[in-house]
N, C-alpha and C. Protein backbone atom coordinates (compact mmCIF):
# COMPACT_ATOMS: atom_id res chain seq x y z
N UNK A 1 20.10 -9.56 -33.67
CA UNK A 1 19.66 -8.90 -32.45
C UNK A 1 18.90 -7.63 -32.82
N UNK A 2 17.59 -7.24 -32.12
CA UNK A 2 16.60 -6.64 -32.76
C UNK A 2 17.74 -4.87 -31.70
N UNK A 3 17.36 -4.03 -32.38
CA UNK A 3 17.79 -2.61 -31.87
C UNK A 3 16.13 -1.78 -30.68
N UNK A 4 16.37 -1.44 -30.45
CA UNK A 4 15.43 -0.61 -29.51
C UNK A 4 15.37 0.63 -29.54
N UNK A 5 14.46 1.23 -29.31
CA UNK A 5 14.44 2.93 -29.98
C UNK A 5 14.33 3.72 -28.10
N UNK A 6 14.64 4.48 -28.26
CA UNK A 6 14.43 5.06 -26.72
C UNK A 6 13.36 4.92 -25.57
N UNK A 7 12.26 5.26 -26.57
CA UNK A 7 11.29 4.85 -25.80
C UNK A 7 11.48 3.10 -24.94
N UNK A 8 11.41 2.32 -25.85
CA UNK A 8 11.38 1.04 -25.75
C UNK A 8 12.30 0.77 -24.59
N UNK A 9 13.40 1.23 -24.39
CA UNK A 9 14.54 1.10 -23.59
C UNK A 9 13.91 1.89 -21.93
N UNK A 10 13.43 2.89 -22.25
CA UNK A 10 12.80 3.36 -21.04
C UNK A 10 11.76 2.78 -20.73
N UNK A 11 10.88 2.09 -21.22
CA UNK A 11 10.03 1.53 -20.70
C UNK A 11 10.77 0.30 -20.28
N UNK A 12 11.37 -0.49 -20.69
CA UNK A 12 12.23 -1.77 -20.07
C UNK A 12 12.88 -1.96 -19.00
N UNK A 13 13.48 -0.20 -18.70
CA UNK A 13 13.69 0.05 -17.32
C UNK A 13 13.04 0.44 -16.50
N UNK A 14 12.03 0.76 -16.89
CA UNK A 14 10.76 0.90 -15.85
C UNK A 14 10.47 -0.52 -15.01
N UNK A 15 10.31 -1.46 -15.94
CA UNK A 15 10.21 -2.75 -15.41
C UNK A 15 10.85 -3.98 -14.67
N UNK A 16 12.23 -3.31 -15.04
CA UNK A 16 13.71 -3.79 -14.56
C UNK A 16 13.68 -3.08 -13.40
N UNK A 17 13.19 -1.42 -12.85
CA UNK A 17 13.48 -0.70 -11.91
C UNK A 17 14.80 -1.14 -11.61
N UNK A 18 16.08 -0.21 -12.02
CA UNK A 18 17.19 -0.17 -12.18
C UNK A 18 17.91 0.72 -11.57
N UNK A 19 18.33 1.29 -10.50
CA UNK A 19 18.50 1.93 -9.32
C UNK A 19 19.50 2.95 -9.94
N UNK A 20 20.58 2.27 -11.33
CA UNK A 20 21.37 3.09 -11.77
C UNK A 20 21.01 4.31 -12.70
N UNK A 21 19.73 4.01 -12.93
CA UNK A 21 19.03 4.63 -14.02
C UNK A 21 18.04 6.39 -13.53
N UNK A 22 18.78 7.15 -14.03
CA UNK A 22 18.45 8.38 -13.45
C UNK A 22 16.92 8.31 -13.06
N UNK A 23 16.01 7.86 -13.97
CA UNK A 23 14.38 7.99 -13.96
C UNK A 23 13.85 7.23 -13.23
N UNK A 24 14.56 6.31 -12.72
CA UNK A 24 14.45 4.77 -12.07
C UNK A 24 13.25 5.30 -10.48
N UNK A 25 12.28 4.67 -10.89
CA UNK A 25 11.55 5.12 -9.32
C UNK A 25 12.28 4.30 -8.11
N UNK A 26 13.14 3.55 -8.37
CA UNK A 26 13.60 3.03 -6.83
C UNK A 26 14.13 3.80 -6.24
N UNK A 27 15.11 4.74 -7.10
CA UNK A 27 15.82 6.05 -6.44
C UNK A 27 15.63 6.71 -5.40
N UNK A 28 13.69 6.62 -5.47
CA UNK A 28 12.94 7.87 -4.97
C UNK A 28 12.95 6.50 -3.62
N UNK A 29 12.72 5.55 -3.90
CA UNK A 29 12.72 4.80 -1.99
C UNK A 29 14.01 4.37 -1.77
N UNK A 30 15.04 4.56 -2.60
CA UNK A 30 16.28 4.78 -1.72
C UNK A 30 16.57 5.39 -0.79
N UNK A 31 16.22 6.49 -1.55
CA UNK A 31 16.33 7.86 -0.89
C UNK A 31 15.57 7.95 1.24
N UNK A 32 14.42 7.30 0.57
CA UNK A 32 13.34 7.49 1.57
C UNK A 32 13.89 6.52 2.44
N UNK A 33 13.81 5.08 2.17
CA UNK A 33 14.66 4.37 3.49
C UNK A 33 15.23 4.49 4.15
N UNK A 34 16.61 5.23 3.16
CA UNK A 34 17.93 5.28 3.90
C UNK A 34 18.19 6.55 4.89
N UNK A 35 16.84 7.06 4.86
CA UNK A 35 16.47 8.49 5.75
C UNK A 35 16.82 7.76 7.34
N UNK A 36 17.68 8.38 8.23
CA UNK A 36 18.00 7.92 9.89
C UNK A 36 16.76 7.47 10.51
N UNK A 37 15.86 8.28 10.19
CA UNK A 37 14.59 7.88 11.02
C UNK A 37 13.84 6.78 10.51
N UNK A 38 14.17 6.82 9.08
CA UNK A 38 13.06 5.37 8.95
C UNK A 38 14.09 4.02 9.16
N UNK A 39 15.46 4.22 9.10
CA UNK A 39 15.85 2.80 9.68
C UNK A 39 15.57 2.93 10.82
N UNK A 40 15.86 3.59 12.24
CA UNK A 40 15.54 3.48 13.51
C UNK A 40 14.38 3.00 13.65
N UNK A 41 13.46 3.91 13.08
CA UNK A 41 11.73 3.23 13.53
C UNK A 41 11.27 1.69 12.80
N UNK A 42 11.93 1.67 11.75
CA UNK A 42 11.87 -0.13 11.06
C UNK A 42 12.53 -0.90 12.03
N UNK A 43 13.74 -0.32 12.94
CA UNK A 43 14.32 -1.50 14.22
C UNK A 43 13.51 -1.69 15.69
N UNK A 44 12.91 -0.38 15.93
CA UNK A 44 12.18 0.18 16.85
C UNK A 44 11.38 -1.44 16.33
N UNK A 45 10.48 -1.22 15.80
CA UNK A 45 9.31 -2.00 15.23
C UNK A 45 9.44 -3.36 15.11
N UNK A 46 10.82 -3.80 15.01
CA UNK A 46 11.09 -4.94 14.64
C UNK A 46 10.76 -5.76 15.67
N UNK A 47 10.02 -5.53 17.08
CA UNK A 47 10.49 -6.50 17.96
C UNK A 47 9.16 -6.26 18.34
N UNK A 48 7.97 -6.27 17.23
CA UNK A 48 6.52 -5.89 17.91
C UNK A 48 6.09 -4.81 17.91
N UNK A 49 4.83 -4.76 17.91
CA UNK A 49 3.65 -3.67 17.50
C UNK A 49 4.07 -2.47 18.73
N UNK A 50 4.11 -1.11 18.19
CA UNK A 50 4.47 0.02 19.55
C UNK A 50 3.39 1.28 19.22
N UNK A 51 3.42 1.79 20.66
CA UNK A 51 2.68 2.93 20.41
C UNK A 51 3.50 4.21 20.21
N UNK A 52 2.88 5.32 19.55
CA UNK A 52 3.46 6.03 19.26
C UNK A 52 4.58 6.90 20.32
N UNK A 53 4.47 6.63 21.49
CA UNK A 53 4.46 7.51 22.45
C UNK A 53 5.85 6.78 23.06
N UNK A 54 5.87 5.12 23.05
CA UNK A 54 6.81 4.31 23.33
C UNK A 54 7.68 4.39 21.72
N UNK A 55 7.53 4.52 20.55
CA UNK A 55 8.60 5.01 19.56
C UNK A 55 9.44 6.62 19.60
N UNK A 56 8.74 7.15 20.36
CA UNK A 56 9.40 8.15 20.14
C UNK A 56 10.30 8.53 21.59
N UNK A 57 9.55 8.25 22.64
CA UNK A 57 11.33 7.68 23.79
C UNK A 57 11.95 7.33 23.00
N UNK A 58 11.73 6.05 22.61
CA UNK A 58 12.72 5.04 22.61
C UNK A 58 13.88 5.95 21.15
N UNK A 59 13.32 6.43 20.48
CA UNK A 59 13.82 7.52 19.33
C UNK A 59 14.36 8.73 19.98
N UNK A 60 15.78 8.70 21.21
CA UNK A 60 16.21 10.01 21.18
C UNK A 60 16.48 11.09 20.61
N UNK A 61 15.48 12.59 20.69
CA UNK A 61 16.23 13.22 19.45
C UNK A 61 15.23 13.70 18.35
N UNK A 62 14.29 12.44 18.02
CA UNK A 62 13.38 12.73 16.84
C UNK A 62 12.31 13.94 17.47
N UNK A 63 12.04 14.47 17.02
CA UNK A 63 10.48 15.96 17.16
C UNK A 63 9.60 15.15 16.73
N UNK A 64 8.27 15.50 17.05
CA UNK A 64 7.09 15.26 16.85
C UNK A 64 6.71 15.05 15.52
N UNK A 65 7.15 16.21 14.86
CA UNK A 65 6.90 16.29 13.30
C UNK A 65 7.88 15.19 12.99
N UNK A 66 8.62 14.86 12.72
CA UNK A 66 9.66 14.23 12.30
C UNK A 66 8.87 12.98 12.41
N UNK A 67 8.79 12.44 13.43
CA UNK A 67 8.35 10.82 13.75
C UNK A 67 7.05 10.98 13.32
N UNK A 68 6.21 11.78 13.17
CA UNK A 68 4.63 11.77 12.60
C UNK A 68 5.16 11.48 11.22
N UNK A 69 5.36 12.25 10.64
CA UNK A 69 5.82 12.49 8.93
C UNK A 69 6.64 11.16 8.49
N UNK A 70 7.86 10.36 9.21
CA UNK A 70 8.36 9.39 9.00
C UNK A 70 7.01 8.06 8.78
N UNK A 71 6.42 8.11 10.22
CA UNK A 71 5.38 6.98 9.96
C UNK A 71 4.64 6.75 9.23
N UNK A 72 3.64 8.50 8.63
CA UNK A 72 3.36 8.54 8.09
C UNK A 72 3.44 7.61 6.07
N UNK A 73 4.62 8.41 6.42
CA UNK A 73 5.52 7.78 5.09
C UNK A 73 5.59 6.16 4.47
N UNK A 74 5.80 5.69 6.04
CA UNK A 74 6.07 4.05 5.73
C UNK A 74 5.03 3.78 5.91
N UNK A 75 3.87 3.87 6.39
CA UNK A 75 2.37 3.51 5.92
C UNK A 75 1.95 3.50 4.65
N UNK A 76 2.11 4.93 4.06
CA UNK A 76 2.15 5.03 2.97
C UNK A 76 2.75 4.46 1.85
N UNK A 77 3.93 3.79 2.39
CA UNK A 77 4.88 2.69 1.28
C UNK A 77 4.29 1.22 1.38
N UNK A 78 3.69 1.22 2.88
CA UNK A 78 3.24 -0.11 2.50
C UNK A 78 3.88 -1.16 3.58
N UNK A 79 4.82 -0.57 4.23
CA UNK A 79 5.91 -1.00 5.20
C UNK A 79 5.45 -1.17 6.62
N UNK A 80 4.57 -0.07 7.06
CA UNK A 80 4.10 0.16 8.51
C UNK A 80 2.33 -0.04 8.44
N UNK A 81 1.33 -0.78 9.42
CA UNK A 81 0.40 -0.56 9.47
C UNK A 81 0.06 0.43 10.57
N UNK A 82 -0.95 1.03 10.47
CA UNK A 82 -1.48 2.04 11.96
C UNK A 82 -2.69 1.63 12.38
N UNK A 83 -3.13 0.82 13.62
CA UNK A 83 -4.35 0.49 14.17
C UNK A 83 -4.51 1.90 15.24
N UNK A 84 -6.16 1.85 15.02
CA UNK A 84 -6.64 2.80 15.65
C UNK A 84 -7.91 1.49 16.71
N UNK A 85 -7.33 1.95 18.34
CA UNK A 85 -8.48 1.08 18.59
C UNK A 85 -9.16 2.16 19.28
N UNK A 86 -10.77 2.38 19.48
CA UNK A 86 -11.41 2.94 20.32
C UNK A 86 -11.24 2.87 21.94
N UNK A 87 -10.55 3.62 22.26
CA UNK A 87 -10.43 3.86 23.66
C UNK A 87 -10.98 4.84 24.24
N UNK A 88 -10.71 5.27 25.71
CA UNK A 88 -10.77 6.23 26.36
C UNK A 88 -9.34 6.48 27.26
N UNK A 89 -8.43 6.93 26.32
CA UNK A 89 -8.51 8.00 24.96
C UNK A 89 -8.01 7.01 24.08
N UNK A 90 -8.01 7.30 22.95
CA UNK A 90 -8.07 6.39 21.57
C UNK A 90 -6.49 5.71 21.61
N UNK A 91 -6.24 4.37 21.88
CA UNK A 91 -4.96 3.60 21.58
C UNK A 91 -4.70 3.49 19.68
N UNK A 92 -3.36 4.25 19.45
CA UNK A 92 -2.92 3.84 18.30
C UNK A 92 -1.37 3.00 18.15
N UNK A 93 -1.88 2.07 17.33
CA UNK A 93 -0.37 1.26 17.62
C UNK A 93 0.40 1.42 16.12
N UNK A 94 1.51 1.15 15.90
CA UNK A 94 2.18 0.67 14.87
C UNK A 94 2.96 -0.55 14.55
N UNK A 95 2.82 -0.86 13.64
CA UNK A 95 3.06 -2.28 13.57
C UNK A 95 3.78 -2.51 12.04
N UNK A 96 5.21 -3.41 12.05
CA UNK A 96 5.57 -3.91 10.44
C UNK A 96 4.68 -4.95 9.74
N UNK A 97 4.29 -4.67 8.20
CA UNK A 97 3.76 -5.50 7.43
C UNK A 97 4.92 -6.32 7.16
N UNK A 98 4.86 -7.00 6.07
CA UNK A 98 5.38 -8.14 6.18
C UNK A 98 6.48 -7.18 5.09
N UNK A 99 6.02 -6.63 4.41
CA UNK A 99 7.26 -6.03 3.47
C UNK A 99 8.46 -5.10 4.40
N UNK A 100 7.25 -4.77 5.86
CA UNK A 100 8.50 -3.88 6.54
C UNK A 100 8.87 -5.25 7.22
N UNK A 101 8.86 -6.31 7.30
CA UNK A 101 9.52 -6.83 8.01
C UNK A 101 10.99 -7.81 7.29
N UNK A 102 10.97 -7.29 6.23
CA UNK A 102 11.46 -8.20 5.14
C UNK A 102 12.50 -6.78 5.12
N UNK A 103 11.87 -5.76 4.73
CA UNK A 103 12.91 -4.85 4.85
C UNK A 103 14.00 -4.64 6.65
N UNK A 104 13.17 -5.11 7.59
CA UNK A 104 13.77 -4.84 8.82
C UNK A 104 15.03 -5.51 8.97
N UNK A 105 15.04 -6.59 8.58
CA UNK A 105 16.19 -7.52 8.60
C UNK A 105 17.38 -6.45 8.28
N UNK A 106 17.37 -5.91 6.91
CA UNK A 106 18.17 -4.88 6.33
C UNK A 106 19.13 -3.97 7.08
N UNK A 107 17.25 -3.20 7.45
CA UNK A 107 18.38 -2.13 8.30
C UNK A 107 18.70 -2.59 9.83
N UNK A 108 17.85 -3.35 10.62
CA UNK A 108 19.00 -3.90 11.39
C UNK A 108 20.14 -4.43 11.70
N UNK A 109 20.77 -4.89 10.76
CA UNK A 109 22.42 -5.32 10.46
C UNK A 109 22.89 -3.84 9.74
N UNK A 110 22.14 -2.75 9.10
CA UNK A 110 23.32 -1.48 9.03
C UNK A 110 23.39 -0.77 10.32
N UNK A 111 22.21 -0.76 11.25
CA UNK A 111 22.37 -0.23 12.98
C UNK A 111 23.73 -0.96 13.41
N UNK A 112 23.25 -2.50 12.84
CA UNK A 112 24.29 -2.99 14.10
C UNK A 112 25.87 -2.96 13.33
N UNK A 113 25.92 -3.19 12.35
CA UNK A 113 26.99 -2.63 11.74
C UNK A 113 27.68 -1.03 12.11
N UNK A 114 26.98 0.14 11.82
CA UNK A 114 27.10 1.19 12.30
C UNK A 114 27.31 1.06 14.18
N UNK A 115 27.05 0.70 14.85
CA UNK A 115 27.48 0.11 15.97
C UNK A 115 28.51 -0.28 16.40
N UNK A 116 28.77 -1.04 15.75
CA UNK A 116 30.26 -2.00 15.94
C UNK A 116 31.29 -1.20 15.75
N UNK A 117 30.77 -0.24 14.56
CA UNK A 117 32.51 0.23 13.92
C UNK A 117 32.68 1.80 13.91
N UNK A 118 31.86 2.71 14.81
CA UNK A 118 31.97 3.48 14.93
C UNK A 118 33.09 3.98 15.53
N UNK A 119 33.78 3.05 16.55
CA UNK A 119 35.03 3.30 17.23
C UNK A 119 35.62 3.71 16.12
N UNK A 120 36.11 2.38 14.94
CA UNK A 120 36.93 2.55 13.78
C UNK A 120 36.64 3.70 12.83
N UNK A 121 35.63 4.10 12.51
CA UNK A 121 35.35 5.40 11.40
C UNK A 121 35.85 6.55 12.37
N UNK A 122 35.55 6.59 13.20
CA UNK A 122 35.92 7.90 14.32
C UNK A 122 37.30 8.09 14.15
N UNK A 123 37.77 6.94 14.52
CA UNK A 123 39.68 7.33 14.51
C UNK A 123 40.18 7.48 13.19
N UNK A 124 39.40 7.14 11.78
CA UNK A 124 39.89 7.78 10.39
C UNK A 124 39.69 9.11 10.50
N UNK A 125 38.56 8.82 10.76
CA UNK A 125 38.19 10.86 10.58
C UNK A 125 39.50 11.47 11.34
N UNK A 126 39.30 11.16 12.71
CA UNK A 126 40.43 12.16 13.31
C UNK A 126 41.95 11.72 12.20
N UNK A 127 41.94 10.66 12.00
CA UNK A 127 43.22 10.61 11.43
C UNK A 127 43.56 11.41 10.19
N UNK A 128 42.19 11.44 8.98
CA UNK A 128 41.91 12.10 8.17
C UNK A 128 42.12 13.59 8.46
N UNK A 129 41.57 14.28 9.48
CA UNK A 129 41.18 15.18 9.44
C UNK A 129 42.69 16.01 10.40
N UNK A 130 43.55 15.34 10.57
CA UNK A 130 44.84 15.62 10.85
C UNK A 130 45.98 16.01 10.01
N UNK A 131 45.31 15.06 9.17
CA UNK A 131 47.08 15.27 7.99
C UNK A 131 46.39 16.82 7.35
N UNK A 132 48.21 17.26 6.60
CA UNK A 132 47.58 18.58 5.97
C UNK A 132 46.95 18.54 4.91
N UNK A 133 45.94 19.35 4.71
CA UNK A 133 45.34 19.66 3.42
C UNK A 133 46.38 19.75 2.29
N UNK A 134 46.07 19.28 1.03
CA UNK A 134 47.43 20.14 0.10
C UNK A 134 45.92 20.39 -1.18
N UNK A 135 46.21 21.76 -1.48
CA UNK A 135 45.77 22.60 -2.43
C UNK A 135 45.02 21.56 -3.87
């Protein structure tokens, strides 16, 4: 069995993209997915092309900046497209590519998961957060 010198090994995980691996670029779209707003707006989306104006009702809560900068983002990953059609005044829609739609599946079962069992995490916490502390 041949040995590998460091380099060699880091480049192997580059290619493996290995999530456990400190340098690992998946880290960096872990990170970014698992952000509240980009699962909401990947579920938002899931059910057809929306305008910006109908994502962000439907997004109680999110600011302007927030939902600009999110979309932004998943355009930028490759996840969200943005049509601009010429209007009076200009219609912009958003819409999942096929990678956000592959990812949508995802986070729609952690919504609906998070859904279901919020009753149950609620009553640990309180239960948790009852007993005494010990030092």
């Amino acid at each position: 069995m041949a040995t590998r010198n460091a380099a060699q090994k880091r480049a192997q995980a580059k290619v493996e993209y290995n999530a456990f691996l400190a340098g690992c670029p998946s880290r960096q779209l872990l990170d970014r997915i698992s952000d509240k707003w980009v699962v909401l707006v990947l579920c938002a989306l899931g059910d057809g092309p929306m305008r910006y104006s109908e994502i962000a009702r439907l997004l109680a809560g999110v600011s302007q900046k927030m939902l600009t900068q999110t979309l932004r983002s998943l355009e930028r990953d490759g996840l969200v497209t943005r049509t601009v059609t010429p209007t009076v005044p200009v219609t912009v829609t958003y819409e999942l590519t096929e990678l956000g739609l592959s990812l949508h599946q995802m986070t729609r079962g952690l919504r609906d998961w998070a859904q279901a069992n919020m009753g149950e995490v609620l009553a640990n916490v309180e239960k948790y957060d009852a007993q005494e502390v010990l030092p």
